[in-house]
N, C-alpha and C. Protein backbone atom coordinates (compact mmCIF):
# COMPACT_ATOMS: atom_id res chain seq x y z
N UNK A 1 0.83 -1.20 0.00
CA UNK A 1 0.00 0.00 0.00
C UNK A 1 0.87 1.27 0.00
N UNK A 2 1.73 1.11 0.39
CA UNK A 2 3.03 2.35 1.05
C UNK A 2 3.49 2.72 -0.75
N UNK A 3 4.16 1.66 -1.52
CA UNK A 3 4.50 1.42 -2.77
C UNK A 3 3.33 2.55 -3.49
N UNK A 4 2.28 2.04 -3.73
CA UNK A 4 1.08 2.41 -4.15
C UNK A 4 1.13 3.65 -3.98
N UNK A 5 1.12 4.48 -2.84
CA UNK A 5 0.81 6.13 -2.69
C UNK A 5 2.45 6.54 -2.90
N UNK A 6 3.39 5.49 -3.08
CA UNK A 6 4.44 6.80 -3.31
C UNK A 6 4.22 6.35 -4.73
N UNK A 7 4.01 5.51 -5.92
CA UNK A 7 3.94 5.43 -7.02
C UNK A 7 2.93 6.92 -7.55
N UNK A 8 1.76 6.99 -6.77
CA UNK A 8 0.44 7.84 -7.16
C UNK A 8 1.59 9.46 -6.85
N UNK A 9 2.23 9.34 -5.61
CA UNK A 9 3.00 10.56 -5.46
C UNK A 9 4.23 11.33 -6.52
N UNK A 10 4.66 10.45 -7.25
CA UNK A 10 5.90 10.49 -7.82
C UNK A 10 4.98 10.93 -9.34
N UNK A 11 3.80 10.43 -9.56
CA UNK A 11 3.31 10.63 -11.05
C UNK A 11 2.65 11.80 -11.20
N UNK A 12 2.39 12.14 -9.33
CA UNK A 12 1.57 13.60 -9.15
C UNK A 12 2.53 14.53 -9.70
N UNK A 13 3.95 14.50 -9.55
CA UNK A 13 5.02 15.32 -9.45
C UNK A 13 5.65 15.28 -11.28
N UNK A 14 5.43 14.23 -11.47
CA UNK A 14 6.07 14.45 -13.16
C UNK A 14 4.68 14.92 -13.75
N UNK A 15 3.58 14.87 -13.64
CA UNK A 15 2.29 15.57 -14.70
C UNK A 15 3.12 16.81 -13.97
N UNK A 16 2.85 17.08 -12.75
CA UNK A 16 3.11 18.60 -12.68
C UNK A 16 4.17 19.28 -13.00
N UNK A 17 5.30 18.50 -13.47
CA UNK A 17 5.84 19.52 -13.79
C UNK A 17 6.16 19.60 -15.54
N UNK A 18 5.68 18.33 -16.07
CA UNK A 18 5.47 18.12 -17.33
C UNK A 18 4.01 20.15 -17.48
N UNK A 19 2.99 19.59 -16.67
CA UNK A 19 1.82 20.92 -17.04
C UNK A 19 2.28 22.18 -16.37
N UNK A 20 3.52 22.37 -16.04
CA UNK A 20 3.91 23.28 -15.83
C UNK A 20 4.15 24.32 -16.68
N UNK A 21 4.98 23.49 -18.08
CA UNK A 21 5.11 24.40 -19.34
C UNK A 21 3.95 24.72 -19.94
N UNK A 22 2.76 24.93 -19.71
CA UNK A 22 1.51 24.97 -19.82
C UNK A 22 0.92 26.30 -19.46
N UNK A 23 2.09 26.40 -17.71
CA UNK A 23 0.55 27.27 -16.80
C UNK A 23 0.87 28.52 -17.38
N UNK A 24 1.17 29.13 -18.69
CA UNK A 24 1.38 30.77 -19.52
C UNK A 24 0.21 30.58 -20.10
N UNK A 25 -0.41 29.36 -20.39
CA UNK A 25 -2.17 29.34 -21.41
C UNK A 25 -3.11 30.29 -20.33
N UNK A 26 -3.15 30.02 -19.00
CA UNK A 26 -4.25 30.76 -18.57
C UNK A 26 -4.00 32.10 -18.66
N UNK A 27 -2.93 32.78 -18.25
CA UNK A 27 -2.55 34.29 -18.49
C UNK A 27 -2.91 34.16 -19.65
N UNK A 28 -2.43 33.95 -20.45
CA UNK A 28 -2.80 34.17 -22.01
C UNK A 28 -4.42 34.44 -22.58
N UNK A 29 -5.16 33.07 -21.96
CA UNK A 29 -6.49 33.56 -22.00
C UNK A 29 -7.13 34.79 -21.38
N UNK A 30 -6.37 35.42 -20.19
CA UNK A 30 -6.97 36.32 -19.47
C UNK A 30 -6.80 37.56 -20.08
N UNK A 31 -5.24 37.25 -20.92
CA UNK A 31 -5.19 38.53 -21.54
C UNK A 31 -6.00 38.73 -22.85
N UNK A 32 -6.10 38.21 -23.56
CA UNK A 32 -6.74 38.21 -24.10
C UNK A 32 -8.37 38.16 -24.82
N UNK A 33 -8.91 37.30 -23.42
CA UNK A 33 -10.22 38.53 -23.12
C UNK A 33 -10.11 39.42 -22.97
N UNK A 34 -9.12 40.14 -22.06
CA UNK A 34 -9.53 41.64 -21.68
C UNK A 34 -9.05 42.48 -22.60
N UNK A 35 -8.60 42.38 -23.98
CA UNK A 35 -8.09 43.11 -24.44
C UNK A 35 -9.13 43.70 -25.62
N UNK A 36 -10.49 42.98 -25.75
CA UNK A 36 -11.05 43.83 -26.59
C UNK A 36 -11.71 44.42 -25.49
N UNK A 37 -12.23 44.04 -24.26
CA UNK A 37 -12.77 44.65 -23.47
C UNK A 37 -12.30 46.31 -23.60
N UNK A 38 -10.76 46.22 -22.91
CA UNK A 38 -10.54 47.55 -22.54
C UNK A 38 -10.18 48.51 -23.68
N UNK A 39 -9.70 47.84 -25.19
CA UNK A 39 -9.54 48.48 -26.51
C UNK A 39 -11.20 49.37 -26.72
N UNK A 40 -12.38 48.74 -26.80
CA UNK A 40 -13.49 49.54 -27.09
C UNK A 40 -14.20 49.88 -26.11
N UNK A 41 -13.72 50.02 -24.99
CA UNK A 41 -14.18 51.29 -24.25
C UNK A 41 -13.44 52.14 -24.05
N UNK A 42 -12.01 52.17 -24.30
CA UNK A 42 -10.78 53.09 -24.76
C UNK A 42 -11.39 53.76 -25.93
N UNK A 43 -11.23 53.11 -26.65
CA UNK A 43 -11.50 53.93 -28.36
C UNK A 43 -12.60 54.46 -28.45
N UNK A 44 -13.73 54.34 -27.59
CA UNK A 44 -15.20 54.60 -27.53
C UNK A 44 -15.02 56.03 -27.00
N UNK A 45 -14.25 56.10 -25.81
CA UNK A 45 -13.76 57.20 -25.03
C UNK A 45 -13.52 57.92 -25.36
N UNK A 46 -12.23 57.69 -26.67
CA UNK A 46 -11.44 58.83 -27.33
C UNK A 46 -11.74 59.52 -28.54
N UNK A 47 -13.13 58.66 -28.98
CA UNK A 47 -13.55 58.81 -30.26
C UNK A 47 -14.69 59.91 -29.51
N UNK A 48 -15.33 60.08 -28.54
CA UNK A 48 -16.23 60.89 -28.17
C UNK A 48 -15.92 61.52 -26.69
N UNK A 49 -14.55 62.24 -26.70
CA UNK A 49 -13.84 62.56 -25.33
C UNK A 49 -14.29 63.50 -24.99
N UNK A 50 -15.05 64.74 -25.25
CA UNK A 50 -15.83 65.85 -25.12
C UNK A 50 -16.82 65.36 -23.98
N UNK A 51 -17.65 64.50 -24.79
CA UNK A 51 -18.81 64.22 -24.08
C UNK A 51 -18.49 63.20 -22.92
N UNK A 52 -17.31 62.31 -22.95
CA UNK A 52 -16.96 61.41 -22.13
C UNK A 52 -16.42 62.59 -20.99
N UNK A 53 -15.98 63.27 -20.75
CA UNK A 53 -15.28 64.16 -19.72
C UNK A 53 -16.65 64.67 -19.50
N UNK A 54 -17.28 65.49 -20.07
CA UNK A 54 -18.89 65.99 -19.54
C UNK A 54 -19.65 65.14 -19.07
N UNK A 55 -19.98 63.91 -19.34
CA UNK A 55 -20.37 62.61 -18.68
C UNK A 55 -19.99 62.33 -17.24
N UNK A 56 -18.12 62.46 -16.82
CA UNK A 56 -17.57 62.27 -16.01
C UNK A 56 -17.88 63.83 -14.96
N UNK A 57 -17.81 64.89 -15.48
CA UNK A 57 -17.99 65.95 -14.26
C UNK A 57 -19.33 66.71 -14.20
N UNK A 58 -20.51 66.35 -14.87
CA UNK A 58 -21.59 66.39 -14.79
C UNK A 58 -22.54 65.88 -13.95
N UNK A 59 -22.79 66.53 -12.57
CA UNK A 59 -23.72 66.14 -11.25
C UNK A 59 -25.18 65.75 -11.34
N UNK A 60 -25.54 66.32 -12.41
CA UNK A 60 -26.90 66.17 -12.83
C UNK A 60 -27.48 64.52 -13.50
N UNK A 61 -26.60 64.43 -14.74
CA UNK A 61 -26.48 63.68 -15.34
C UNK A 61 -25.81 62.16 -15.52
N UNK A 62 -24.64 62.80 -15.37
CA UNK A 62 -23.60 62.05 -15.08
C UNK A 62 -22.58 61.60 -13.82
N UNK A 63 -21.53 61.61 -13.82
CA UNK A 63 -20.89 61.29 -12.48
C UNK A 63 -20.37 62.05 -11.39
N UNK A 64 -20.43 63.62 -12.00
CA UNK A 64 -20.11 64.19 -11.18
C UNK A 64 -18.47 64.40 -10.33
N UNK A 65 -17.95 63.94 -10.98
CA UNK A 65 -16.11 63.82 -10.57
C UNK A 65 -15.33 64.57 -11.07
N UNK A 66 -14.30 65.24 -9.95
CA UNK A 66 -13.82 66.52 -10.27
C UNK A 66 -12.90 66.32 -11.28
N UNK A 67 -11.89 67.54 -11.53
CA UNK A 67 -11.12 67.39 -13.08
C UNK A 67 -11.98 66.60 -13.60
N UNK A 68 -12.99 66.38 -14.78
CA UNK A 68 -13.09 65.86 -15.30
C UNK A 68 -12.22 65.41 -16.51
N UNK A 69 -11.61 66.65 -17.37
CA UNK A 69 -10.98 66.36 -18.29
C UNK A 69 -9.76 65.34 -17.81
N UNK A 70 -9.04 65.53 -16.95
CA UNK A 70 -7.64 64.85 -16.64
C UNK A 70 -8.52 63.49 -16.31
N UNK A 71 -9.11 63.28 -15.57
CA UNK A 71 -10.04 61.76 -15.25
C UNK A 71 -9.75 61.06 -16.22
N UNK A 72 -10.77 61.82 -17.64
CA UNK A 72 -11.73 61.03 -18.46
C UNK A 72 -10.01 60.75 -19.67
N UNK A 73 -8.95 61.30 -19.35
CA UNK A 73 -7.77 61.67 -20.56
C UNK A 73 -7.28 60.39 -19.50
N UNK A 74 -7.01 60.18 -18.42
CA UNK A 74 -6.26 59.07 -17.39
C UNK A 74 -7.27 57.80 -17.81
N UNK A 75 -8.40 57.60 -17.72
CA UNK A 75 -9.01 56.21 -18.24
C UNK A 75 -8.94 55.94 -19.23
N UNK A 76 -9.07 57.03 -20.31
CA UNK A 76 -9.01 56.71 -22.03
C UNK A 76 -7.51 56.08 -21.92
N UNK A 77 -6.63 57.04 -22.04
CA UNK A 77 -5.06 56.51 -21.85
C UNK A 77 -4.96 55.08 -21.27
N UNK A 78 -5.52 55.05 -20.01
CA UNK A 78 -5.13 53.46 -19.24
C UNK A 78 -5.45 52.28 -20.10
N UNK A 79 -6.68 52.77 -20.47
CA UNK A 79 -7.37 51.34 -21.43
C UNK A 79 -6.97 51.31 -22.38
N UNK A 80 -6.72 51.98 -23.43
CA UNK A 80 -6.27 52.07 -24.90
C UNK A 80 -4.73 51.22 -24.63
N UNK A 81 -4.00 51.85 -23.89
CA UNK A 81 -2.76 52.00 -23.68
C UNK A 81 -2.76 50.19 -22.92
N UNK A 82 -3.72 49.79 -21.93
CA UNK A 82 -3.68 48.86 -21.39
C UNK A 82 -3.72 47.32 -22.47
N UNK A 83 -4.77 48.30 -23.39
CA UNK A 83 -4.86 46.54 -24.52
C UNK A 83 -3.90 46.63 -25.12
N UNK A 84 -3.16 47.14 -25.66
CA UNK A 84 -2.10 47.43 -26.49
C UNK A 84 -1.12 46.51 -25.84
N UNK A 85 -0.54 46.60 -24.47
CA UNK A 85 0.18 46.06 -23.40
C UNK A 85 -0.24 44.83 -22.88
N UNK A 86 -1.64 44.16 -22.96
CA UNK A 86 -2.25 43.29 -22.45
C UNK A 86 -1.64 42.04 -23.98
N UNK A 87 -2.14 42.66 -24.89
CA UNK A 87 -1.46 41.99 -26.05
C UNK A 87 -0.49 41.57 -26.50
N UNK A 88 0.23 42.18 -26.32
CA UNK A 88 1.87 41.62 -26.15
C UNK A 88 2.38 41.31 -24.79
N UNK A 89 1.72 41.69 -24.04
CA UNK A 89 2.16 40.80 -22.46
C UNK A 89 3.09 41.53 -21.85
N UNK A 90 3.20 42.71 -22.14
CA UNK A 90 4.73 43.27 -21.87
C UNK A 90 4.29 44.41 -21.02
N UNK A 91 4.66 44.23 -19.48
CA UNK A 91 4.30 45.15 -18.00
C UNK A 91 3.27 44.47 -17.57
N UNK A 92 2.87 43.15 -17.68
CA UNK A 92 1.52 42.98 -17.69
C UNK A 92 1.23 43.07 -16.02
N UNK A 93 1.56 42.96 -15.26
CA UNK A 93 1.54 43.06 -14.37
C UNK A 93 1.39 44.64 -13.51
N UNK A 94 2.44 45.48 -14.43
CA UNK A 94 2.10 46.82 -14.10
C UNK A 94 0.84 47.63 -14.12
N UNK A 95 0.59 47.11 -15.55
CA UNK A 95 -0.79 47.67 -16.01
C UNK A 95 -1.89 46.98 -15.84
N UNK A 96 -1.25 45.83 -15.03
CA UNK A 96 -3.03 45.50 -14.83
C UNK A 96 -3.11 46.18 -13.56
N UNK A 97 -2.71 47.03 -12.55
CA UNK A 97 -2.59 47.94 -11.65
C UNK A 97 -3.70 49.22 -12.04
N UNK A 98 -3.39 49.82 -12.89
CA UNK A 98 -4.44 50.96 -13.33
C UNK A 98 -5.37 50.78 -13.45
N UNK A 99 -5.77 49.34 -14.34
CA UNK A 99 -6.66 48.83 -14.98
C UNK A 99 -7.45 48.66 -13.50
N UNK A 100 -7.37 48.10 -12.77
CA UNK A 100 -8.01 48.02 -11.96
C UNK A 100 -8.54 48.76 -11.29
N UNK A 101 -7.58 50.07 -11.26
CA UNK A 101 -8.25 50.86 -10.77
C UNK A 101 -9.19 51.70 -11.36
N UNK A 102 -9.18 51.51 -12.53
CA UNK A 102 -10.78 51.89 -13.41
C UNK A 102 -11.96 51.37 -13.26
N UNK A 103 -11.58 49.95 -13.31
CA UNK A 103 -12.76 48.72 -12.56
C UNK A 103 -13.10 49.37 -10.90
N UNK A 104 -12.26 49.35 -10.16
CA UNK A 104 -13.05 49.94 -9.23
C UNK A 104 -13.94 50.89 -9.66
N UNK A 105 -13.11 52.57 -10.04
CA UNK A 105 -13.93 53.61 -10.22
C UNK A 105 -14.85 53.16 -10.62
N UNK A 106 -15.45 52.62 -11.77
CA UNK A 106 -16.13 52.17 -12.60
C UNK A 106 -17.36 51.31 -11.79
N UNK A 107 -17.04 50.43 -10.72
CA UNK A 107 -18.01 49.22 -10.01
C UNK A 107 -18.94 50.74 -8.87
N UNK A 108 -17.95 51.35 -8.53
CA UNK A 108 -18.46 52.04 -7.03
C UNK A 108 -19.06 53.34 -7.88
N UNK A 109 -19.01 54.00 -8.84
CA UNK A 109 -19.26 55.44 -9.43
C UNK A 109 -20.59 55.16 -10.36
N UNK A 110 -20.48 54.17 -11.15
CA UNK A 110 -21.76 53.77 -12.04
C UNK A 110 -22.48 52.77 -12.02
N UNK A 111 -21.62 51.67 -11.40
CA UNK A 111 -22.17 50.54 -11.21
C UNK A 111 -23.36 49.96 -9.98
N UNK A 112 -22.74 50.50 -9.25
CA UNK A 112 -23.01 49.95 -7.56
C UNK A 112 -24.23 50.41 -6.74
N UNK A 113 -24.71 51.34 -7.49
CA UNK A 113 -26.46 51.74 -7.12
C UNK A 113 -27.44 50.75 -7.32
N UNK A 114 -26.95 50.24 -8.95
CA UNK A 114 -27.82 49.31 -9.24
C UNK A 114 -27.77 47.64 -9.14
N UNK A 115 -26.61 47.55 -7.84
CA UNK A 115 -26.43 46.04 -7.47
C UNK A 115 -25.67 45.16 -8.20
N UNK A 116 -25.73 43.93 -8.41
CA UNK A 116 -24.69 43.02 -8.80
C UNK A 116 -25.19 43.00 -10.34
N UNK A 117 -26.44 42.38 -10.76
CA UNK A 117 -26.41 41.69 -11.84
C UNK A 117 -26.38 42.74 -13.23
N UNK A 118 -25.59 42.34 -14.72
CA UNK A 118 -25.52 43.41 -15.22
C UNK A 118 -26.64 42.95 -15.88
N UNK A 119 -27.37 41.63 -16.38
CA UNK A 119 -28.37 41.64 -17.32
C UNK A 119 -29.60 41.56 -16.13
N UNK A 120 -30.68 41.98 -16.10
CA UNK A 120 -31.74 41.25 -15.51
C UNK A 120 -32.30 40.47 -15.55
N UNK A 121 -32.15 39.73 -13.91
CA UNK A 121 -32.95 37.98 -14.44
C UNK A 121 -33.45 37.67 -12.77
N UNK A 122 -34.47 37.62 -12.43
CA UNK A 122 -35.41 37.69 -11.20
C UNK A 122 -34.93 36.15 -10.36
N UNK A 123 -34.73 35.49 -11.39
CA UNK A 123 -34.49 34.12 -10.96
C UNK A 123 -33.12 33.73 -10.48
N UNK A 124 -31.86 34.79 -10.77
CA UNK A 124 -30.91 34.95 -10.39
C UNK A 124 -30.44 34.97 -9.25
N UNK A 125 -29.29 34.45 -8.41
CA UNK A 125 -29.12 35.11 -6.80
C UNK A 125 -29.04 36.67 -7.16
N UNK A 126 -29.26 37.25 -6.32
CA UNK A 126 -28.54 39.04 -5.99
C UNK A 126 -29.54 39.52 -6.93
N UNK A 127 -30.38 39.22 -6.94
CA UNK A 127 -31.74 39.72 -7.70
C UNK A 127 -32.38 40.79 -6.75
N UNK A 128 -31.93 42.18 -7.11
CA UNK A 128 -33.05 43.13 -6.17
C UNK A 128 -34.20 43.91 -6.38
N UNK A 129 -34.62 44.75 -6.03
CA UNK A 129 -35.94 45.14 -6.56
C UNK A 129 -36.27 45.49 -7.83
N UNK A 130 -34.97 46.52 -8.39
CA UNK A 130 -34.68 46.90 -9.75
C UNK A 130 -35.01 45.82 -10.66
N UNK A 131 -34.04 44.52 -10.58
CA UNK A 131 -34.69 43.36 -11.25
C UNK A 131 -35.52 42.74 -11.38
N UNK A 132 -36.48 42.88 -9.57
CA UNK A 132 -37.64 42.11 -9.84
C UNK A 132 -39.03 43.05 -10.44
N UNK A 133 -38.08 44.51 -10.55
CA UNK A 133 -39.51 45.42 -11.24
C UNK A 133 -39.47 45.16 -13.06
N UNK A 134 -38.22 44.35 -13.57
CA UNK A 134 -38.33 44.52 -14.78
C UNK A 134 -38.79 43.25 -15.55
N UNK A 135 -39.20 42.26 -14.61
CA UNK A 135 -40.02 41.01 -15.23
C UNK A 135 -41.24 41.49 -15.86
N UNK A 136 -41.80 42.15 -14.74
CA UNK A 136 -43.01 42.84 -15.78
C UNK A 136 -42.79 43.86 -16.71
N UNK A 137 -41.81 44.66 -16.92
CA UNK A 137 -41.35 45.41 -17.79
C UNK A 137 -40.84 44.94 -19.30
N UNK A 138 -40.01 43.77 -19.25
CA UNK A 138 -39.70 42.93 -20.28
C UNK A 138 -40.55 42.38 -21.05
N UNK A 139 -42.11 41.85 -20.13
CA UNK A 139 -43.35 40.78 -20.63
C UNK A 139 -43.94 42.02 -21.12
N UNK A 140 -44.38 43.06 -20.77
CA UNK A 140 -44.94 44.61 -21.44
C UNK A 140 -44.50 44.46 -22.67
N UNK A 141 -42.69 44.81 -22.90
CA UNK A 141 -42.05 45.28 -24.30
C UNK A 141 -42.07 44.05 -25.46
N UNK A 142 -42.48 42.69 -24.71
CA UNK A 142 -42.43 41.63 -25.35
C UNK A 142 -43.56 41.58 -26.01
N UNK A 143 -44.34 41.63 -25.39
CA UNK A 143 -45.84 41.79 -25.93
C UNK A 143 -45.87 42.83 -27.38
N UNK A 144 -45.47 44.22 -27.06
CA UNK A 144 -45.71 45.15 -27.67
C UNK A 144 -45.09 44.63 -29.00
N UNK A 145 -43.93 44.09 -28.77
CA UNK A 145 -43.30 43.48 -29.66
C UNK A 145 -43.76 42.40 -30.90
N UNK A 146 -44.66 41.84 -30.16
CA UNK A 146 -44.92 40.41 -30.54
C UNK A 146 -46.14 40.86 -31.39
N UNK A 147 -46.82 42.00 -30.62
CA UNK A 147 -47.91 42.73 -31.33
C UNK A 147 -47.73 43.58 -32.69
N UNK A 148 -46.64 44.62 -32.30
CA UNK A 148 -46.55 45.36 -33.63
C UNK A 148 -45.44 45.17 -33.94
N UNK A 149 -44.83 43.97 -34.06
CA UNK A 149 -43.60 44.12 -34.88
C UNK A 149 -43.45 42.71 -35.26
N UNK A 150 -41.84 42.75 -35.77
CA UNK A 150 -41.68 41.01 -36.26
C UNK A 150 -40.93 40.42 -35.57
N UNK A 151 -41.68 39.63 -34.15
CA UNK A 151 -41.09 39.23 -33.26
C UNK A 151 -39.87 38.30 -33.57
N UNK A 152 -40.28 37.10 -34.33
CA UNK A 152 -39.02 35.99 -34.46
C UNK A 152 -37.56 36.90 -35.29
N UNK A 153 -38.10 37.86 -36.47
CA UNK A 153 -36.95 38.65 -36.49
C UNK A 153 -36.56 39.55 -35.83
N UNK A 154 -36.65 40.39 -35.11
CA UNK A 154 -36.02 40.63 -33.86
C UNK A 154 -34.95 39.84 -32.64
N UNK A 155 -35.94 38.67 -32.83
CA UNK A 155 -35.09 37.75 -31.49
C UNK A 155 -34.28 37.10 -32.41
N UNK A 156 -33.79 37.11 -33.44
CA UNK A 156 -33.06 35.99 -34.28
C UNK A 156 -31.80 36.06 -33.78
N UNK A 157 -31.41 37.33 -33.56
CA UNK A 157 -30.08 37.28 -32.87
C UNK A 157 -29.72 37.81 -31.23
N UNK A 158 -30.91 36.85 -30.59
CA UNK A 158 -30.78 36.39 -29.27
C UNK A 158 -31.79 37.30 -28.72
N UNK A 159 -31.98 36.71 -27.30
CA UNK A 159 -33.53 37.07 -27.03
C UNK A 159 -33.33 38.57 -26.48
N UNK A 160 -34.17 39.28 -26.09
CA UNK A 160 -34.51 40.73 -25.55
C UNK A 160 -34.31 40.89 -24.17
N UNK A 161 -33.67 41.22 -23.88
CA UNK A 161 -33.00 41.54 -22.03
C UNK A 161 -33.18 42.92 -21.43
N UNK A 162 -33.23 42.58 -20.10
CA UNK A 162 -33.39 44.40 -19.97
C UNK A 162 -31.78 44.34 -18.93
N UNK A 163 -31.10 45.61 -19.62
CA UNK A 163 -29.58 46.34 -19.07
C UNK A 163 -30.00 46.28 -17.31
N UNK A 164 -29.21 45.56 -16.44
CA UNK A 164 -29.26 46.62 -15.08
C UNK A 164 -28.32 47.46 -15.18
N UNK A 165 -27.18 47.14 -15.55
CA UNK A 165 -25.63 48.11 -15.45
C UNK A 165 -25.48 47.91 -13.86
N UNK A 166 -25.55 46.32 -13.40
CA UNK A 166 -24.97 46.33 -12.18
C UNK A 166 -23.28 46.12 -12.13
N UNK A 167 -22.51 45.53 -11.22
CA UNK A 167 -20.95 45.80 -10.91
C UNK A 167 -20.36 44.35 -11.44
N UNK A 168 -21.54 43.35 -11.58
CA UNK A 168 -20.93 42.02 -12.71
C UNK A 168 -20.01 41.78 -13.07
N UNK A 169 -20.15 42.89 -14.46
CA UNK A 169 -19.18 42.67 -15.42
C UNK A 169 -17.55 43.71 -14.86
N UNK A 170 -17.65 44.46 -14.28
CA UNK A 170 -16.77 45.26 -13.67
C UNK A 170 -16.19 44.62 -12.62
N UNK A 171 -16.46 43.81 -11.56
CA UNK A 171 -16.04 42.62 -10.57
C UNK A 171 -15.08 41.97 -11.38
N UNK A 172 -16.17 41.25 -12.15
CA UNK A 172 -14.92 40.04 -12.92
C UNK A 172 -13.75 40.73 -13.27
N UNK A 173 -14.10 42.15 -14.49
CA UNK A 173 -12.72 41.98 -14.97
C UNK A 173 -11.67 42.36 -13.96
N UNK A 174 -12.19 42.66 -12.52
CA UNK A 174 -11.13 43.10 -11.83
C UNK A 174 -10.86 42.26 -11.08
N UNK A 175 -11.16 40.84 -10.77
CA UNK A 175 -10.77 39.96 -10.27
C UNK A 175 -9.69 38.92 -11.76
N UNK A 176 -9.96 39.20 -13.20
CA UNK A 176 -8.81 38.62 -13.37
C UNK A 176 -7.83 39.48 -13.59
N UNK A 177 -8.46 41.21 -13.55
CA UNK A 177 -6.45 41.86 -13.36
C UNK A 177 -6.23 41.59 -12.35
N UNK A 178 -6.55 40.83 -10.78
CA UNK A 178 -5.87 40.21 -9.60
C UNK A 178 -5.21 38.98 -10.27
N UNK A 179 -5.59 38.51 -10.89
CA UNK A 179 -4.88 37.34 -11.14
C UNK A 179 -3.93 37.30 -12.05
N UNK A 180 -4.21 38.46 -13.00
CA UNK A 180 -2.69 38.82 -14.12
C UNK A 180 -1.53 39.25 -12.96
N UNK A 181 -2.17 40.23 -12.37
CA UNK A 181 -0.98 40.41 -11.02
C UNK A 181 -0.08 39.86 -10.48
N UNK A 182 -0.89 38.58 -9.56
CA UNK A 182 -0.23 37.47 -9.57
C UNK A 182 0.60 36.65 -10.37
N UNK A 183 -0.15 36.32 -11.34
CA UNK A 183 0.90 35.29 -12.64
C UNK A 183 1.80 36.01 -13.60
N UNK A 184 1.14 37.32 -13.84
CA UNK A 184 1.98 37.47 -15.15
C UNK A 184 1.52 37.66 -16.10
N UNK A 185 2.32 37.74 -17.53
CA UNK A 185 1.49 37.58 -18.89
C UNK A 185 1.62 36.24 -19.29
N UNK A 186 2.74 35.26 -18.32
CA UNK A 186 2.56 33.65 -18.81
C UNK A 186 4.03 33.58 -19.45
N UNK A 187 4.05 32.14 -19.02
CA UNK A 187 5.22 31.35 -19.43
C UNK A 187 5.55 31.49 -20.89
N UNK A 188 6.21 31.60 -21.92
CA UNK A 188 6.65 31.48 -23.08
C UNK A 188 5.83 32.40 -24.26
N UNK A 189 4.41 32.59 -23.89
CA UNK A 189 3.55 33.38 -24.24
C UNK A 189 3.12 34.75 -24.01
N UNK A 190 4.31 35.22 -23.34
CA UNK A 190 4.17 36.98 -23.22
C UNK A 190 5.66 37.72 -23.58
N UNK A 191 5.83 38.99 -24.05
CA UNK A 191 6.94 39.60 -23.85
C UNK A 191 7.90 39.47 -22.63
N UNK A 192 6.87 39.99 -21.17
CA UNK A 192 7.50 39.84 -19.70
C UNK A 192 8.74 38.67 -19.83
N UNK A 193 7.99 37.35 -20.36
CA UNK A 193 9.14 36.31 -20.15
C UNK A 193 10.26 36.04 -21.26
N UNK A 194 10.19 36.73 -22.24
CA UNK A 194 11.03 36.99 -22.93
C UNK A 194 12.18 37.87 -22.58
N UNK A 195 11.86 38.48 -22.54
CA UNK A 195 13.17 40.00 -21.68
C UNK A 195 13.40 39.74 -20.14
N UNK A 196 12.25 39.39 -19.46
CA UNK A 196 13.11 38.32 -18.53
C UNK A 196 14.36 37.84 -18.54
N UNK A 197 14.38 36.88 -19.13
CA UNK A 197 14.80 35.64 -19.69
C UNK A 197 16.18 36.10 -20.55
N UNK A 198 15.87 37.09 -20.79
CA UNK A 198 17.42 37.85 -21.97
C UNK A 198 17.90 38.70 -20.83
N UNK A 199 17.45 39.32 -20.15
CA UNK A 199 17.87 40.12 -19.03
C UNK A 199 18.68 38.79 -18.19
N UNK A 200 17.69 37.64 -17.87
CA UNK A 200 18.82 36.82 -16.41
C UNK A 200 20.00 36.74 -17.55
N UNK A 201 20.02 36.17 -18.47
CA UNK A 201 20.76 35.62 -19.55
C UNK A 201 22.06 36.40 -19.49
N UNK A 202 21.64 37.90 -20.15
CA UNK A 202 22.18 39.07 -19.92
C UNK A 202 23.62 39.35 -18.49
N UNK A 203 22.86 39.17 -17.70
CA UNK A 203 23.63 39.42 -15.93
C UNK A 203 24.61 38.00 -15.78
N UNK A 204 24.35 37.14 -16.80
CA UNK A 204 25.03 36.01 -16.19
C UNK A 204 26.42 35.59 -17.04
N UNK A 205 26.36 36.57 -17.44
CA UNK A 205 27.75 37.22 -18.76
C UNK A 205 28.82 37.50 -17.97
């Protein structure tokens, strides 16, 4: 039996370090979700920066946050600047620092009034009133829909939802810039470990 668990122990240790040359795929995936993420709400930003800064220091309307212009020129910059960097892997770790801190601004400034979920769905955990007022709101527009319009073309490309703009989608992505943090841009699959790697190379001259 003793044989047995050190056999099971010894095979634990060669997969792992055989899937070791591996663990750069998950950074890799992470970066690479987030990189159209933060590219088109960068470019969205910069393509309409007037109104994005008036958005940002507007009390009425909008968010109400001072400097607006320097704000709304510091998030455009972070994100644009962040996918660019997320893509080639290179600081990834630095910049997922800012990035995050947009995701905050972003969860607590626009997000966070209206609770967790970003699509509405009653049946959901963290379902709050907002959501449970738009079941009947959805069956209303569905109807109206179904009535004066051409329902199956409409839904052809996926069914009709109502927006909460809760902190969802803003959570996640800031729980995997915690985790780019941690790892990196990845083993063999980012710049970081390239110049690394020429840098130890480098010092050992």
């Amino acid at each position: 039996m003793i044989d047995f668990f050190r056999y099971i122990h010894r095979t634990h240790n060669k997969l792992g370090a055989t899937l070791a040359h591996l663990d750069g795929i998950p950074a890799l995936g992470l970066r690479l979700y987030l990189v159209p993420v933060f590219w088109m709400a960068g470019s969205s930003k910069m393509a309409n920066f007037s109104a994005t800064a008036e958005w940002f220091g507007n009390s009425d309307w909008g968010l109400g946050l001072p400097i607006p212009y320097v704000l709304a020129f510091l998030a455009t910059a972070t994100e644009v600047l962040g996918a660019g960097l997320l893509l080639l892997g290179l600081a990834s770790r630095w910049i997922a620092i800012p990035l995050a801190v947009t995701m905050i601004v972003a969860a607590l400034s626009v997000h966070w009034q209206f609770g967790w979920q970003a699509i509405a769905d009653a049946s959901a955990p963290f379902a709050n009133a907002r959501v449970a007022e738009s079941v009947d709101k959805l069956a209303a527009a569905r109807s109206l829909l179904d009535a004066h319009g051409n329902y199956d073309w409409l839904t052809s490309s996926g069914n009709i939802v109502i927006l909460n703009n809760g902190i969802e989608f803003a959570a996640t992505y800031l729980f995997m810039l915690l985790a780019l943090m941690a790892m990196g841009g990845g083993r063999y699959v980012s710049a970081d470990y390239w110049l690394k790697r020429k840098f130890e190379q480098a010092t050992k001259v």
